[in-house]
C-alpha atoms as a PDB file:
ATOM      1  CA  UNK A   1     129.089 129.118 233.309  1.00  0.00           C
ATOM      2  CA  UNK A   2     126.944 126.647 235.853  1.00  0.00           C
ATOM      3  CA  UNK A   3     124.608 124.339 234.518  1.00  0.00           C
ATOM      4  CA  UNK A   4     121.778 126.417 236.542  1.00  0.00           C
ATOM      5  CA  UNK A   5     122.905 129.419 234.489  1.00  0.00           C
ATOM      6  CA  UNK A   6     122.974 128.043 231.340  1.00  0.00           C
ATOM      7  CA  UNK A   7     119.433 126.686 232.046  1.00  0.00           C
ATOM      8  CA  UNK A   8     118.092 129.895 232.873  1.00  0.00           C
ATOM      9  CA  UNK A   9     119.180 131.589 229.756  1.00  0.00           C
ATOM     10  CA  UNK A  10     118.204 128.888 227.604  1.00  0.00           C
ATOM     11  CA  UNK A  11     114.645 129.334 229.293  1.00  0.00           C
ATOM     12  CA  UNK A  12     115.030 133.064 228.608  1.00  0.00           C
ATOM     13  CA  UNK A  13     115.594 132.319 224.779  1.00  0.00           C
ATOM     14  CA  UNK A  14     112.840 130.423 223.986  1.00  0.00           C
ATOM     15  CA  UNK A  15     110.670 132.929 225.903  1.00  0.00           C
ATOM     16  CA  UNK A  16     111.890 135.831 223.612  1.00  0.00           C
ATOM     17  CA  UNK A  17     110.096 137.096 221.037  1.00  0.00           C
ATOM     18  CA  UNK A  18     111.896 137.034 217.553  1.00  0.00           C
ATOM     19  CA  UNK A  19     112.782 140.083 216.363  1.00  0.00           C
ATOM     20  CA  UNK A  20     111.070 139.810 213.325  1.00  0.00           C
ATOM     21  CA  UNK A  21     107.235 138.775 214.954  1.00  0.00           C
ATOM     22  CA  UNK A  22     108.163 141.415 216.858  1.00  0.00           C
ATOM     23  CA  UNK A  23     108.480 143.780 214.184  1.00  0.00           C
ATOM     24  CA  UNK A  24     105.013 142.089 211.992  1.00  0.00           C
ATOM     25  CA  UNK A  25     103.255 142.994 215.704  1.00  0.00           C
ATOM     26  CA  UNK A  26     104.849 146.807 215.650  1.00  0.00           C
ATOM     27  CA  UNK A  27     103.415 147.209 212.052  1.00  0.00           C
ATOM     28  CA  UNK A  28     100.193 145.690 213.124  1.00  0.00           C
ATOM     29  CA  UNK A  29      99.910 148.402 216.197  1.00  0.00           C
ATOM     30  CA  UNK A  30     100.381 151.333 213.986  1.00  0.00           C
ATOM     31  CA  UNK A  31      98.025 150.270 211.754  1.00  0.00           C
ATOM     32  CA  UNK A  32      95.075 150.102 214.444  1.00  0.00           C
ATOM     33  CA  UNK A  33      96.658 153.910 215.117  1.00  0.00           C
ATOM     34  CA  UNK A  34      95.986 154.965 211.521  1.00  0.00           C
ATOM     35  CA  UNK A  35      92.690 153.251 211.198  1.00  0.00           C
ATOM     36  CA  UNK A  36      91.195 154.266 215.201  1.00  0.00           C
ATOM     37  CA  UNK A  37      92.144 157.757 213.609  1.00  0.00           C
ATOM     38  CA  UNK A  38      90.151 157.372 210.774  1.00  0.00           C
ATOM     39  CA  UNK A  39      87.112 155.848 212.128  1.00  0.00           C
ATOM     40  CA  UNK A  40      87.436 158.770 215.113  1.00  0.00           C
ATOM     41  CA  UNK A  41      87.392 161.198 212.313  1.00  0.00           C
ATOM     42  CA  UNK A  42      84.482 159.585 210.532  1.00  0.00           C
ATOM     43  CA  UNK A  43      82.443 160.375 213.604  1.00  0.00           C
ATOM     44  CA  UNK A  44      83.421 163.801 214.441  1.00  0.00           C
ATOM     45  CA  UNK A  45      82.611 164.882 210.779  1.00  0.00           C
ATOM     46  CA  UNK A  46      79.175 163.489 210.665  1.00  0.00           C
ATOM     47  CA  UNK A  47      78.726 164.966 214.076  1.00  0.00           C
ATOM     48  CA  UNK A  48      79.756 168.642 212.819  1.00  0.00           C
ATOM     49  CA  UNK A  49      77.327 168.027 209.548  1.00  0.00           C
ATOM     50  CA  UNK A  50      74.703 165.620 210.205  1.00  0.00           C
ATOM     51  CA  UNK A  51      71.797 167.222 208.481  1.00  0.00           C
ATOM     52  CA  UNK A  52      73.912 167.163 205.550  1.00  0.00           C
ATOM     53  CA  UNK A  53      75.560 163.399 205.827  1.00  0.00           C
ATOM     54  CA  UNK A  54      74.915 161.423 203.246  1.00  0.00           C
ATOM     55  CA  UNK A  55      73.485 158.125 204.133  1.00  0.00           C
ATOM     56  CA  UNK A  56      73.293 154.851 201.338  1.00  0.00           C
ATOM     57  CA  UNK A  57      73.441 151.420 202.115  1.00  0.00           C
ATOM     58  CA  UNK A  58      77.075 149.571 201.418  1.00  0.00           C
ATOM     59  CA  UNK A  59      77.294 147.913 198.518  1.00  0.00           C
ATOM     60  CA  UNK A  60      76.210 144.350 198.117  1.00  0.00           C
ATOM     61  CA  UNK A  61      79.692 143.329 196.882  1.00  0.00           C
ATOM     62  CA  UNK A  62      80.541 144.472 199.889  1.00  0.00           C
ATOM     63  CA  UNK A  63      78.763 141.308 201.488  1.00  0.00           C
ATOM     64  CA  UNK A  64      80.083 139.641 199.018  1.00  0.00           C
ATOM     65  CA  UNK A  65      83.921 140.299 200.118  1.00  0.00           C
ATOM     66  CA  UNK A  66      83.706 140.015 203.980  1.00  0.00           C
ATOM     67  CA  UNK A  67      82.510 136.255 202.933  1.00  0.00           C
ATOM     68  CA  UNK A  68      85.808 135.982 200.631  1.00  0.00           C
ATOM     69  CA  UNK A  69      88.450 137.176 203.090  1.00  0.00           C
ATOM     70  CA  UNK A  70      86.550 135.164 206.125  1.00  0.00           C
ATOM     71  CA  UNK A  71      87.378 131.847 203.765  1.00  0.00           C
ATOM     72  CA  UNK A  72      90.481 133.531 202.766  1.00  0.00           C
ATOM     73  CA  UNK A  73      91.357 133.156 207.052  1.00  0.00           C
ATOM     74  CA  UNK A  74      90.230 129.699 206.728  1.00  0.00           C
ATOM     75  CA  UNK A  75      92.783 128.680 204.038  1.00  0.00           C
ATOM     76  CA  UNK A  76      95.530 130.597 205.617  1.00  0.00           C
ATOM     77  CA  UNK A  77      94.943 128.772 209.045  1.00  0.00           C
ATOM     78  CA  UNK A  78      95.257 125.269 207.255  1.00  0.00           C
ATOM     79  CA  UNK A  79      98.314 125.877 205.474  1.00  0.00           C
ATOM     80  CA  UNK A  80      99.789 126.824 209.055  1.00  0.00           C
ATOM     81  CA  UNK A  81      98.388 124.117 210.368  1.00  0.00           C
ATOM     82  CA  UNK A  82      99.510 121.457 207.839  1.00  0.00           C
ATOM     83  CA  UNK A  83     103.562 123.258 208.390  1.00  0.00           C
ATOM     84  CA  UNK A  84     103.317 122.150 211.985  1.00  0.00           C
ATOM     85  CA  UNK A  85     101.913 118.874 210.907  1.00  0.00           C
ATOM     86  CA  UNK A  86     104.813 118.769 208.039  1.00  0.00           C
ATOM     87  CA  UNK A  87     102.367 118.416 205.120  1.00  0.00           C
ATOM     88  CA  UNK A  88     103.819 120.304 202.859  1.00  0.00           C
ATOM     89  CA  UNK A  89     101.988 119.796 200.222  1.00  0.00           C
ATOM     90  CA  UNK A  90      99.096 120.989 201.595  1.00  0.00           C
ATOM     91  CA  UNK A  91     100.743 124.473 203.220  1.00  0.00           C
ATOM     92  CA  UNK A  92     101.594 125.207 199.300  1.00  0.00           C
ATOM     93  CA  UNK A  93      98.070 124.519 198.361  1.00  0.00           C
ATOM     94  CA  UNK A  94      96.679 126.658 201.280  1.00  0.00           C
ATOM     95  CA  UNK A  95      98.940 129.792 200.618  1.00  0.00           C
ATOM     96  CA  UNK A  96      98.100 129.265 196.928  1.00  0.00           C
ATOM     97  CA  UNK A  97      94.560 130.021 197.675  1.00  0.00           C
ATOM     98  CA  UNK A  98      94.839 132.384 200.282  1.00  0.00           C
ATOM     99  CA  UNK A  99      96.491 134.594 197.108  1.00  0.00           C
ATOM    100  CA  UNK A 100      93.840 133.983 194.535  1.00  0.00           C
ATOM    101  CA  UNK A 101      91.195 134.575 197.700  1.00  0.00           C
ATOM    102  CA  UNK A 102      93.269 137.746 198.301  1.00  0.00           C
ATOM    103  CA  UNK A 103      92.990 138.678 194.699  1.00  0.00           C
ATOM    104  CA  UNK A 104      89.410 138.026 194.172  1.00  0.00           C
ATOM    105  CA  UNK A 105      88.461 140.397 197.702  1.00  0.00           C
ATOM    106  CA  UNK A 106      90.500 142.920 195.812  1.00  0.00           C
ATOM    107  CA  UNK A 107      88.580 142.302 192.716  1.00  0.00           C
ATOM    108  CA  UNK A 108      85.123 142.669 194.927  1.00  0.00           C
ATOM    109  CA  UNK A 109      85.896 145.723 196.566  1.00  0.00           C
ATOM    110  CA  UNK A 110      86.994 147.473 193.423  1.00  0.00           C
ATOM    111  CA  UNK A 111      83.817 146.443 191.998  1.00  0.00           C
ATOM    112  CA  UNK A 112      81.859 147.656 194.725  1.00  0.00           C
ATOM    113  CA  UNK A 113      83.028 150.985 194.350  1.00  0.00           C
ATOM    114  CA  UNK A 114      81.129 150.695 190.630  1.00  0.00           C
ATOM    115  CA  UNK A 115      78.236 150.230 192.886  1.00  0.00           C
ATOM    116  CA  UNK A 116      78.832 153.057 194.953  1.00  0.00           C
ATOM    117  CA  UNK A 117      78.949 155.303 191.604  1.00  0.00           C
ATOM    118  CA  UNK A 118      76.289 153.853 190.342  1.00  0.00           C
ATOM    119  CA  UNK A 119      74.341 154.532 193.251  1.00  0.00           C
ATOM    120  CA  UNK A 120      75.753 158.973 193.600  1.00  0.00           C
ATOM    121  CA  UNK A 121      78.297 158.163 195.884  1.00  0.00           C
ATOM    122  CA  UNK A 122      81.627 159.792 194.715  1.00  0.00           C
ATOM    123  CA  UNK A 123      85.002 160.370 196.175  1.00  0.00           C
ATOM    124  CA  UNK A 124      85.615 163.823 195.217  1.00  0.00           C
ATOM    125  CA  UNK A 125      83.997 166.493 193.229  1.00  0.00           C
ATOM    126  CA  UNK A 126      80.962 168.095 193.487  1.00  0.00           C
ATOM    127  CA  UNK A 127      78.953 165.787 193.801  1.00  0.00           C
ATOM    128  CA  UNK A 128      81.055 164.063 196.392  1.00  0.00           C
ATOM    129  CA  UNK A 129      80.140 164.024 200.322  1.00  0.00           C
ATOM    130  CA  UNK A 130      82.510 163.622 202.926  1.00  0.00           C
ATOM    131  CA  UNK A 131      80.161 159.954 203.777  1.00  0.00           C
ATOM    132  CA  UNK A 132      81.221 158.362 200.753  1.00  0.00           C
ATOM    133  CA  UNK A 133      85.094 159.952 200.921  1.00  0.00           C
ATOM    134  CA  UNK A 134      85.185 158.504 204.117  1.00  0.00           C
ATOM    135  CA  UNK A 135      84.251 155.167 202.501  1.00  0.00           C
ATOM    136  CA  UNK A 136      87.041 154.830 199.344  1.00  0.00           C
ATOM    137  CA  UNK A 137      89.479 156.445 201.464  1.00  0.00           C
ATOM    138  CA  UNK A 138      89.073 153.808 204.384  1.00  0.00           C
ATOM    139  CA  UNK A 139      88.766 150.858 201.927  1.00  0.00           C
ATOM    140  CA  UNK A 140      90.880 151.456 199.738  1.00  0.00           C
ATOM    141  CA  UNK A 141      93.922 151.888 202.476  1.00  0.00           C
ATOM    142  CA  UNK A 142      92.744 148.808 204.045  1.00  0.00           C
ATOM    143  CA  UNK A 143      93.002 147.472 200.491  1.00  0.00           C
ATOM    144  CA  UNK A 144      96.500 148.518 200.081  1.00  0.00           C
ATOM    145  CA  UNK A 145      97.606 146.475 203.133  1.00  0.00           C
ATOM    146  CA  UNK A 146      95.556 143.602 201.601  1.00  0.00           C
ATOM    147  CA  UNK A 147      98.202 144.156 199.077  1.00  0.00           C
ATOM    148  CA  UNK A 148     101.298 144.352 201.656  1.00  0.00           C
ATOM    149  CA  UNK A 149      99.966 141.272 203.008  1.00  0.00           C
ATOM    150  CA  UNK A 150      99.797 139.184 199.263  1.00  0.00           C
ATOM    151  CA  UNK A 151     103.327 140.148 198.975  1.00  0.00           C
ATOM    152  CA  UNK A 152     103.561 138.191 202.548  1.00  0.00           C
ATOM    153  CA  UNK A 153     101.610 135.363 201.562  1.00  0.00           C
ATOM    154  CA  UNK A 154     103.785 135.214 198.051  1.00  0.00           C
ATOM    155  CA  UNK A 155     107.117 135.194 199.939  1.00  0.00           C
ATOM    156  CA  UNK A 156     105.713 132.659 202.527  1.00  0.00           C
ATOM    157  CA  UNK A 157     104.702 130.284 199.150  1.00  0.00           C
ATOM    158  CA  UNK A 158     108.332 130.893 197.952  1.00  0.00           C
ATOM    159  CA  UNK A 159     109.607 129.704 200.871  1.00  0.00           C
ATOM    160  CA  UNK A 160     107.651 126.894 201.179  1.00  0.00           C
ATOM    161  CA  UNK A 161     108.467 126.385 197.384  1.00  0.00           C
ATOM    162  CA  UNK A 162     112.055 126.171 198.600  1.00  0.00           C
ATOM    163  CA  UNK A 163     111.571 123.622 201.540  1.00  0.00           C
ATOM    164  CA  UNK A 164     111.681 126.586 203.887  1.00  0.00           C
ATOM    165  CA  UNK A 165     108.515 126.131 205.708  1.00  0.00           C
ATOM    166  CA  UNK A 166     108.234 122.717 207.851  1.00  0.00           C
ATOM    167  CA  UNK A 167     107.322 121.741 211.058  1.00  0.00           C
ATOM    168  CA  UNK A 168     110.783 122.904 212.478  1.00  0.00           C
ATOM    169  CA  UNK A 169     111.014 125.808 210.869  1.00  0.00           C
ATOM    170  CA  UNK A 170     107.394 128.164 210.965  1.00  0.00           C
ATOM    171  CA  UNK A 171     108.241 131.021 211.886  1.00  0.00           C
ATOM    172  CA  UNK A 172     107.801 132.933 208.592  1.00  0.00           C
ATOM    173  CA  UNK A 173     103.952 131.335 208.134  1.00  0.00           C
ATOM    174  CA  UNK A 174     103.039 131.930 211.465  1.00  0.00           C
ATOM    175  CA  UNK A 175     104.044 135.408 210.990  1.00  0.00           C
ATOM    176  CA  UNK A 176     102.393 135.732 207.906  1.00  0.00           C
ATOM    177  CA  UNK A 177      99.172 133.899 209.286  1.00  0.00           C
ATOM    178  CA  UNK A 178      98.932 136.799 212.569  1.00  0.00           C
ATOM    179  CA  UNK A 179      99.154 139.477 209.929  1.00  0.00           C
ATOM    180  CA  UNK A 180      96.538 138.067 207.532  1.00  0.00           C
ATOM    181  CA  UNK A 181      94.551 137.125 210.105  1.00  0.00           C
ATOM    182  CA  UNK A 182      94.319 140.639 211.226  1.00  0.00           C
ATOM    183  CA  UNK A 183      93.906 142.519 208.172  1.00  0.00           C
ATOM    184  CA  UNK A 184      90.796 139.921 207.511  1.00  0.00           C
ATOM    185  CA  UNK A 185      89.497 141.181 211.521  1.00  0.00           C
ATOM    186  CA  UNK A 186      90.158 144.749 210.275  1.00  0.00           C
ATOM    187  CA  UNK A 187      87.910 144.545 207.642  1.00  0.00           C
ATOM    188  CA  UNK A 188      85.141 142.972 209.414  1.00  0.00           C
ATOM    189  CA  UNK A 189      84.980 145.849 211.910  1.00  0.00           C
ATOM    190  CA  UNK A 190      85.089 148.686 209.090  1.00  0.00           C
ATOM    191  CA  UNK A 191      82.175 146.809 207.648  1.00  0.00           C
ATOM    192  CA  UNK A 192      80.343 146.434 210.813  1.00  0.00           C
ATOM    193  CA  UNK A 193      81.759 150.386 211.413  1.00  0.00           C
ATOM    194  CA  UNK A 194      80.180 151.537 208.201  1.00  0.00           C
ATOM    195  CA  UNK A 195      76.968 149.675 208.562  1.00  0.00           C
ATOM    196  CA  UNK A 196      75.736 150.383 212.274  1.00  0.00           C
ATOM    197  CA  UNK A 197      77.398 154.054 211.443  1.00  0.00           C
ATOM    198  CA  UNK A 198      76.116 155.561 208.322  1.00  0.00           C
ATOM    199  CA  UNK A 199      73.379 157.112 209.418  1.00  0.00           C
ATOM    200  CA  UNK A 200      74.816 158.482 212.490  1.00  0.00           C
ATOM    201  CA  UNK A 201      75.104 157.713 216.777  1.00  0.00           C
ATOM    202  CA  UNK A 202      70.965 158.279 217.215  1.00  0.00           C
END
């Protein structure tokens, strides 16, 4: 093999995308499937029955948790940042309270669906409109990737833990900071979604 050769195909490996990002970005794309569905659906049902669509206001706790994963990007982007910079320390610290930030959005959101019974807004029965289905059933799966993405964040701390995670070697916390940093987007356009949206297109 020529030295121009060898080159090239070194150039060609640093240009690839690991197999693994590549993976974290697959899972990302089918998740913007699932959820574009969902929202789609949302407004197709309230067009076929909007005389009948419930409309409330979000919960406040609801406020209350966009602010919480927003900070919960913030901490997440410092622990990457301190890996490149080798401050180890600090990427433990960071991923320690992106968790507990994780935990306590969690905490929020359940607790905002207390709100939404308190205020007649059910998820099934009959009492239950398809508004407020729409609602859980959109939260609640976002929630449950909140969830898939703690169990990133946890591994990520392990690593880091371990000596894993350094400035040579941040490929695991970069992957974990694109996928937290999208589920934290996600939410903010459901809750944008759901607030410019729940009382229909006019």
């Amino acid at each position: 093999m020529n030295t121009t050769n060898k080159i090239y195909i070194e150039e060609q490996d640093a240009h690839a995308m690991n197999p693994k990002r590549f993976n974290v970005w697959l899972f990302i794309v089918s998740i913007i499937m699932v959820f574009a569905a969902l929202t789609s659906g949302y407004i197709v049902r309230q067009g076929d029955i909007l005389k009948e669509w419930l409309v409330f206001d979000l919960p406040s706790l609801f406020y209350w948790s966009t602010g919480v994963i927003l900070l919960s990007s913030v901490t997440m982007h410092w622990a990457y940042i301190s890996a490149k910079k080798n401050e180890i320390g600090q990427v433990k610290i960071g991923l320690w309270l992106t968790l507990v930030l994780g935990f306590v959005f969690l905490y929020v959101q359940v607790k905002g669906w207390g709100q939404l019974v308190d205020a007649g807004v059910f998820f099934a029965g009959e009492k239950s409109n398809p508004a407020g289905s729409f609602v859980y059933v959109i939260s609640g799966l976002h929630g449950a990737h909140i969830l898939a993405g703690l169990i990133f964040v946890f591994i990520t701390l392990i690593k880091a833990m371990q000596s894993k995670v350094h400035s040579k070697n941040t490929n695991t916390i970069a992957m974990c900071m694109t996928f937290w940093h999208f589920l934290d987007l996600l939410w903010i356009y459901l809750f944008f979604f759901f607030y410019f949206f729940k009382d229909g297109l006019n």
